[in-house]
Protein backbone atom coordinates (compact mmCIF):
# COMPACT_ATOMS: atom_id res chain seq x y z
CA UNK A 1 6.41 3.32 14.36
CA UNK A 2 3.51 3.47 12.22
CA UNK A 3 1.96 6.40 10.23
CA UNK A 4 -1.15 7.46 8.09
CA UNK A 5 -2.09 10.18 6.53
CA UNK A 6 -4.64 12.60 7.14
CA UNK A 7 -6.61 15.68 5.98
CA UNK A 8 -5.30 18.09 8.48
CA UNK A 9 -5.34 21.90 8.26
CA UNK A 10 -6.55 21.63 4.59
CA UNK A 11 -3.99 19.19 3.18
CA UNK A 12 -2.82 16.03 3.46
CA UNK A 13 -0.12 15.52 6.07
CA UNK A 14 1.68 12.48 7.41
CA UNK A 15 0.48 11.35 11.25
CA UNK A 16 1.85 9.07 13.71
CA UNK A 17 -0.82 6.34 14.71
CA UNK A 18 -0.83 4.36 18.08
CA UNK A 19 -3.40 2.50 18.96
CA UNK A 20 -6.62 4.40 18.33
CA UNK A 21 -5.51 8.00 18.27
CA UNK A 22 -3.03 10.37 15.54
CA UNK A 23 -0.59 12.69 16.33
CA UNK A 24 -0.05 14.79 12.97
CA UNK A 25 3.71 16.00 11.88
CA UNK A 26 4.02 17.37 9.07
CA UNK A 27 2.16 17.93 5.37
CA UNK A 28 3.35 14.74 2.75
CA UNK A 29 5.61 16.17 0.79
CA UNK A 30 7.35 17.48 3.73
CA UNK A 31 7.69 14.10 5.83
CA UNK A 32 8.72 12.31 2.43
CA UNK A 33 11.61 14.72 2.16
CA UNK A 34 13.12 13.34 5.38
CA UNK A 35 11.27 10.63 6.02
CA UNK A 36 14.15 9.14 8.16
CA UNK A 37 14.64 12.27 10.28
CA UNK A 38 10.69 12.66 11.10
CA UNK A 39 10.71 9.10 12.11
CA UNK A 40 13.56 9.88 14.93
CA UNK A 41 11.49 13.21 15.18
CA UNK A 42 7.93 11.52 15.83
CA UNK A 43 9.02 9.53 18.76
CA UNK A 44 10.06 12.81 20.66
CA UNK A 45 6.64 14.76 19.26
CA UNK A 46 4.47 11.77 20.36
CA UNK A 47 5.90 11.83 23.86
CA UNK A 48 5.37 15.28 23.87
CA UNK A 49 8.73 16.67 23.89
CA UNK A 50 10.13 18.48 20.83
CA UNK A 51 13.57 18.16 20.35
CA UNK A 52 15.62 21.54 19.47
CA UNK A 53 15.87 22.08 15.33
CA UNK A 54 12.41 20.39 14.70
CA UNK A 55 10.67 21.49 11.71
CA UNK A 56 8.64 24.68 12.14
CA UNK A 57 5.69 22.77 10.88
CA UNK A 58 5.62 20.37 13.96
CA UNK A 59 2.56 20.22 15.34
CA UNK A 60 1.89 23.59 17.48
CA UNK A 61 -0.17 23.02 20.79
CA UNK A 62 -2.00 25.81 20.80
CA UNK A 63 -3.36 24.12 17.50
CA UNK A 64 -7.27 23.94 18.79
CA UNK A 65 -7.82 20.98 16.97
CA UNK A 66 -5.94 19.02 18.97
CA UNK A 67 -5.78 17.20 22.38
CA UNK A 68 -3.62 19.24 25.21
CA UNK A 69 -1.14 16.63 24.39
CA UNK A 70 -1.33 16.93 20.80
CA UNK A 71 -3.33 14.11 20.08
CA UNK A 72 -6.22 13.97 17.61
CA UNK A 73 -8.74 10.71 17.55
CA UNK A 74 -8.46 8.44 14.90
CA UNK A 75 -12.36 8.50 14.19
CA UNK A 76 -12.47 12.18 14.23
CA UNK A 77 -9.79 12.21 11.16
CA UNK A 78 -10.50 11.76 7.37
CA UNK A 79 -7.65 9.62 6.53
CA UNK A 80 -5.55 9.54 3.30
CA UNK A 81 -2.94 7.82 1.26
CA UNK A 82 0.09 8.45 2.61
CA UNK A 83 1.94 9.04 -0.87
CA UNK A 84 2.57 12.32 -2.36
CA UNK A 85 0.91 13.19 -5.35
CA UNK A 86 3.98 13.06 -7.37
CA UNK A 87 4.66 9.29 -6.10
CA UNK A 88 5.02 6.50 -8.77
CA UNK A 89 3.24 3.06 -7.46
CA UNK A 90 5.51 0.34 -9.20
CA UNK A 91 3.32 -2.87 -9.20
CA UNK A 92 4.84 -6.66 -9.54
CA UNK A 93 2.34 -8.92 -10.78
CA UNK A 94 2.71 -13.01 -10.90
CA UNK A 95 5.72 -12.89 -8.03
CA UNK A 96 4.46 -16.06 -5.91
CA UNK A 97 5.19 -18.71 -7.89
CA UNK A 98 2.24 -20.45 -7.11
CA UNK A 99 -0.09 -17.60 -8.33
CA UNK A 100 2.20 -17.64 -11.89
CA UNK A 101 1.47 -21.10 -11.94
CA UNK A 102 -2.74 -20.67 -12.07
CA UNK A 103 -2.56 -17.30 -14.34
CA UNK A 104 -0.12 -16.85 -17.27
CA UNK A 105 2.88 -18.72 -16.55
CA UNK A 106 0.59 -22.29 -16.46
CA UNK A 107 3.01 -24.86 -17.96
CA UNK A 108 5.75 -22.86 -18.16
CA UNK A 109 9.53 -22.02 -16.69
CA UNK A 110 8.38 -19.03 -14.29
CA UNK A 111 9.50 -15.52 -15.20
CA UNK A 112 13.25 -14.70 -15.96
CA UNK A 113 12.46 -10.71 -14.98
CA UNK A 114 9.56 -9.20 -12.66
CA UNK A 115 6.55 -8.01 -14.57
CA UNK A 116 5.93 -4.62 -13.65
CA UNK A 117 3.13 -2.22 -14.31
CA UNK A 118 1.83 0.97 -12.99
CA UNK A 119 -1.03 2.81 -11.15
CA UNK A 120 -1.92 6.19 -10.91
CA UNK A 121 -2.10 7.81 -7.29
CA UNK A 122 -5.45 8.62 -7.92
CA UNK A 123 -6.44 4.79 -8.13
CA UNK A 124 -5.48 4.55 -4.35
CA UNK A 125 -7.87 4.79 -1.03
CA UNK A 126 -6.92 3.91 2.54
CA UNK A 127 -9.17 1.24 4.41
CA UNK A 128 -12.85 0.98 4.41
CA UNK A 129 -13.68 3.12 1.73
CA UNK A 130 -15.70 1.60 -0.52
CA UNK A 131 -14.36 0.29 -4.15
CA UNK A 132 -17.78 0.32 -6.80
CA UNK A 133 -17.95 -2.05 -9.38
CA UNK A 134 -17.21 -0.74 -12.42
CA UNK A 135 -19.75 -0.82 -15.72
CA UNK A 136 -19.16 -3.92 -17.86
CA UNK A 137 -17.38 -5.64 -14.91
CA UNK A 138 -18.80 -9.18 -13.63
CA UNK A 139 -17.89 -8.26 -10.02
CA UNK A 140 -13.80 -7.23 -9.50
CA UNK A 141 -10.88 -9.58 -7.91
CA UNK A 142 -9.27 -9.49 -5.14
CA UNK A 143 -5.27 -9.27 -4.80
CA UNK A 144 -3.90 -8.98 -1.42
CA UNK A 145 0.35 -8.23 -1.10
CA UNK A 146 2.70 -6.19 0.63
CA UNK A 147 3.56 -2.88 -0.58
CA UNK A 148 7.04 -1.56 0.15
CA UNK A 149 7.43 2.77 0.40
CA UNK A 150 10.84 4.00 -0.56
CA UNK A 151 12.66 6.52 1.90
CA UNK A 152 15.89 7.50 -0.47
CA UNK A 153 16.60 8.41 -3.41
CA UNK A 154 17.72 5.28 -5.56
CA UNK A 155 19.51 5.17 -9.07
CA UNK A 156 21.37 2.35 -10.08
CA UNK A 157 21.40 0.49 -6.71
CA UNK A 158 22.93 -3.06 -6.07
CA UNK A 159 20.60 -4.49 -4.13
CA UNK A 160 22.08 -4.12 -0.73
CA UNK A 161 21.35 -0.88 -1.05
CA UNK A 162 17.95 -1.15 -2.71
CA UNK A 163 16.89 -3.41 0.34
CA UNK A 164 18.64 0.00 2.87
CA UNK A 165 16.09 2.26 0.48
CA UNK A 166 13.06 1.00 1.99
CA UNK A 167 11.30 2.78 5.02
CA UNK A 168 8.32 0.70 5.74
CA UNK A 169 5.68 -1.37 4.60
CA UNK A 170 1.80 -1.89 4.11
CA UNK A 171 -1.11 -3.75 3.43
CA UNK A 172 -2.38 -3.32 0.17
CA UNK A 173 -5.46 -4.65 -1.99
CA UNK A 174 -4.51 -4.58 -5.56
CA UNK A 175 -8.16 -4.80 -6.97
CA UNK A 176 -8.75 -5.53 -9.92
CA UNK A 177 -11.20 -5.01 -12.97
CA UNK A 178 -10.51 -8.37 -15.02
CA UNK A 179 -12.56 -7.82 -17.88
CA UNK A 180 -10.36 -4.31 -18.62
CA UNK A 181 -7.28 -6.09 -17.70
CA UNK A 182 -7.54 -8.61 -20.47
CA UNK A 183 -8.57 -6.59 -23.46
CA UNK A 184 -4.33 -6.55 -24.33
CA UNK A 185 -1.48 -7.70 -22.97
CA UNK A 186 -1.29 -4.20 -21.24
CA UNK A 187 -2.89 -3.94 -17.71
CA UNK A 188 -2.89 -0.68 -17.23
CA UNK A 189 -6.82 -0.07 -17.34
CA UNK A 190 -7.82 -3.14 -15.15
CA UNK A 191 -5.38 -1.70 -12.21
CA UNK A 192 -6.42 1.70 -11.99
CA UNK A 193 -10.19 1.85 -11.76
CA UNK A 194 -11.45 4.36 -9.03
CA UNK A 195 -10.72 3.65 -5.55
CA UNK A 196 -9.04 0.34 -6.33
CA UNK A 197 -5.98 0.14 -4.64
CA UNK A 198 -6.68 0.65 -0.62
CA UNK A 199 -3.38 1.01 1.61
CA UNK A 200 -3.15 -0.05 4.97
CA UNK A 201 -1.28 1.69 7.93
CA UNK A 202 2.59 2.39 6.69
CA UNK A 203 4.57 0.54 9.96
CA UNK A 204 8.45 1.12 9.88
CA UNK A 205 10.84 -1.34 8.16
CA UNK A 206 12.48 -2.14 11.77
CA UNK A 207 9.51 -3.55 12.96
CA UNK A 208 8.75 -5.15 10.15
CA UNK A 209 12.25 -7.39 9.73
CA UNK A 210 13.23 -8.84 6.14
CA UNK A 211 10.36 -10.20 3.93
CA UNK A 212 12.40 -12.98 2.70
CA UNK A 213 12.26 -13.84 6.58
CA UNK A 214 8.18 -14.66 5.72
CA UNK A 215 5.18 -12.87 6.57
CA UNK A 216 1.97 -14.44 6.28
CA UNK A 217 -0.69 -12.94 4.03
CA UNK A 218 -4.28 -13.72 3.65
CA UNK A 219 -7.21 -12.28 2.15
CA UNK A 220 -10.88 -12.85 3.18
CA UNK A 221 -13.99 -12.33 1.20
CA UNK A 222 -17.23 -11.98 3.73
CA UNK A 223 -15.14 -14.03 6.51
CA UNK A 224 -14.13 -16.81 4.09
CA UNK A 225 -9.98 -17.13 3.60
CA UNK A 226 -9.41 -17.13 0.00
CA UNK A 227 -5.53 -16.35 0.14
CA UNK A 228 -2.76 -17.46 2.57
CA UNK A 229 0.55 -17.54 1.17
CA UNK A 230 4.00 -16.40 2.56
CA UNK A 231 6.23 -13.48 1.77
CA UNK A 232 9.37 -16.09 1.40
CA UNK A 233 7.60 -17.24 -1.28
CA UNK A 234 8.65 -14.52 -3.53
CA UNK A 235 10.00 -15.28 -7.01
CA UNK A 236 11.67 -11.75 -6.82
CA UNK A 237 12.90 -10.36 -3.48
CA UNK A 238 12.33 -6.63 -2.94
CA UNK A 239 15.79 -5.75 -2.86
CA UNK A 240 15.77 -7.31 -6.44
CA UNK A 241 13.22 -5.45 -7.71
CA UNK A 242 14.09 -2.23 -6.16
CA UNK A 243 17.47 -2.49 -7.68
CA UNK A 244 16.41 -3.54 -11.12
CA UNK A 245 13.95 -0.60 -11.42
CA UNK A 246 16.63 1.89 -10.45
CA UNK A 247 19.19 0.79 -13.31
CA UNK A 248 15.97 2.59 -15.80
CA UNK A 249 14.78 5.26 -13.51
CA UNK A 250 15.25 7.12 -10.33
CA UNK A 251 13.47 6.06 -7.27
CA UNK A 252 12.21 8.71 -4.68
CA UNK A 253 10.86 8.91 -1.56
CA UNK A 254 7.35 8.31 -1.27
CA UNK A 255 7.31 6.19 -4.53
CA UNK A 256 5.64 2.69 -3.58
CA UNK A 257 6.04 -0.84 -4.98
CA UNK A 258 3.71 -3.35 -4.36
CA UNK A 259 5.02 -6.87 -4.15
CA UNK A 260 2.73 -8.95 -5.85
CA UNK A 261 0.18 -11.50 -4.38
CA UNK A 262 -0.32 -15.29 -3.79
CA UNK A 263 -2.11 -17.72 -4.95
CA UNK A 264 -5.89 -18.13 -4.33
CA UNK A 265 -7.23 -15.24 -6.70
CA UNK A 266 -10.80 -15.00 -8.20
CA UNK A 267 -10.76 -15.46 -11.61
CA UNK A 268 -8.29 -18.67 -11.79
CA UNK A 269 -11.28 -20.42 -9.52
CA UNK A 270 -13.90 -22.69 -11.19
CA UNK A 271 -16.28 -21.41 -11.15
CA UNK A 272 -14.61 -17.52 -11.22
CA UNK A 273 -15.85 -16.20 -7.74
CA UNK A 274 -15.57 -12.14 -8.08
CA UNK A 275 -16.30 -9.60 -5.56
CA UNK A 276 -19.92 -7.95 -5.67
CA UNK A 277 -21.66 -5.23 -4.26
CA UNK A 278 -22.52 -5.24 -0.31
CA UNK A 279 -19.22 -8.00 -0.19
CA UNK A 280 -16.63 -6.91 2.60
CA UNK A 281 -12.80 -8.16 1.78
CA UNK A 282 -9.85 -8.20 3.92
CA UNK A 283 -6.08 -8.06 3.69
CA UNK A 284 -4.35 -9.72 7.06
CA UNK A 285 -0.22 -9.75 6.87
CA UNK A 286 1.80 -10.43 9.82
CA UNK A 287 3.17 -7.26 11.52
CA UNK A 288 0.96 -4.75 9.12
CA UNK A 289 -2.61 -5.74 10.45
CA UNK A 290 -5.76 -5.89 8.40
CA UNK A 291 -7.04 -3.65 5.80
CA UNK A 292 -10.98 -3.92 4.99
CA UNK A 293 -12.56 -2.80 1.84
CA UNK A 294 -16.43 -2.78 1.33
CA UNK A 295 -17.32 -3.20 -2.42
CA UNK A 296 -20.17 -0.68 -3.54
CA UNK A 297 -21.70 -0.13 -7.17
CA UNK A 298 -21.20 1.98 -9.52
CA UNK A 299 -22.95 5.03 -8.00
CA UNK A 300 -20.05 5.49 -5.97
CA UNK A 301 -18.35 6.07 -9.02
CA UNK A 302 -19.51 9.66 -8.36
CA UNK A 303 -16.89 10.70 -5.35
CA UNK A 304 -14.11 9.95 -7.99
């Protein structure tokens, strides 16, 4: 199954997506509080038969926004991060071993423990909404990866159970403002500039499989790959990492790590090829489809 989210009724709420049309279930915070029983839900609501003890707040349809069969049009939506406000968005960085090898682990034994830093939900957009280039920026990099959305709570999980925490995975663009990155060793400021982190579709972790199986992930700048490197590639598994953050804090649904990316990003090119204004970029992985970001100045700065 996959899902987005949506502005619906005058909050964000959690829709099923097939093909080119939405079938809304429930508001976020509701769907994240049992994600697994609206997925086994949404299959009976999509179909178009409720099942007895459904939440109240399924989708009524007398609701006159809606299709006779409940069904909304994806164009006719405003869609949404699917993350509640509340979320935490874990990020790994330098988890391909290749892409450690051109940034900072050059020359040296990789990484003992993932590096992990954070973003603020209000860093993250859904697909083609445009990302502006912020002031004192050359042009911003591109960092396509997987990001995994937890479905359970999870404190001090081995990692089998880490890897039974997940509920689904996305695309995801982990753009990046180098110059603000760099001024420390702390990243914080060159991850979280407005409208940087784009999410794809959420698709279910049973179609999806195992990431250590491989998925293949490549990013495009204007048509042109720049990135095509392989989930099995990871330095840290996400069962790993799940399970390592969990021993320091508690996991909960809707919280989102993002895996990391391969090799093939801007800055470690010569010469450094960054994204400008009027460039398109796109995030293709295996199973989770393609997410497409326009990059826009910094008037767009504005909607933030």
């Amino acid at each position: 199954m996959q899902y987005i989210g949506i502005n619906h009724r005058g909050e964000s709420w959690a829709a099923a997506l097939a093909d080119s049309r939405v079938f809304p279930l429930a508001p976020v915070g509701e769907f994240w509080a049992d994600a697994a029983g609206w997925q086994d839900k949404s299959v009976s609501l999509t179909a178009g038969t409720v099942q007895p003890g459904a939440s109240p707040s399924a989708v009524s349809q007398s609701d006159s926004s809606l299709s006779e069969n409940g069904w909304l049009e994806r164009g006719s939506v405003t869609e949404v991060p699917l993350v509640p406000a509340s979320a935490r968005v874990i990020c790994v960085g330098l988890n391909y071993k290749a892409h450690a090898a051109e940034g900072s682990y050059k020359d040296q034994d990789l990484p003992p423990y993932p590096t992990l830093f954070g973003r603020w939900t209000a860093s993250l957009s859904v697909g083609n909404v445009p990302v502006p280039v912020p002031a004192g920026e050359d042009g911003l990099d591109w960092e396509g990866e997987v990001a995994a959305y937890i479905g359970r709570r999870v404190e001090s999980a081995d990692e089998a159970e880490a890897g039974e925490s997940v509920f689904g995975y996305s695309t995801f663009n982990d753009i990046t403002s180098r110059r603000a990155q760099k001024l420390t060793s702390q990243w914080t400021l060159g991850k979280n500039g407005d409208f940087s982190g784009p999410l794809g579709p959420l698709v279910s972790r049973d179609e999806v499989g195992d990431l250590r199986d491989g998925l293949q992930v490549r990013t495009r700048v204007n048509g042109t790959e720049v990135q095509n490197g392989n989930t099995r590639d990871m330095i840290f598994p996400v069962p790993e990492i799940i399970s390592l953050i969990s021993q320091t804090l508690t996991l909960h649904p809707g919280d989102v790590i993002a895996t990391g990316t391969p090799e093939g990003v801007g800055y470690a090119r010569t010469p450094q090829w960054l994204l400008q204004p009027g460039d398109t970029v796109e995030v293709e992985i295996d199973r989770l489809g393609t997410l497409t970001t326009p990059v826009g100045d910094i008037s767009l700065r504005g909607r933030a």
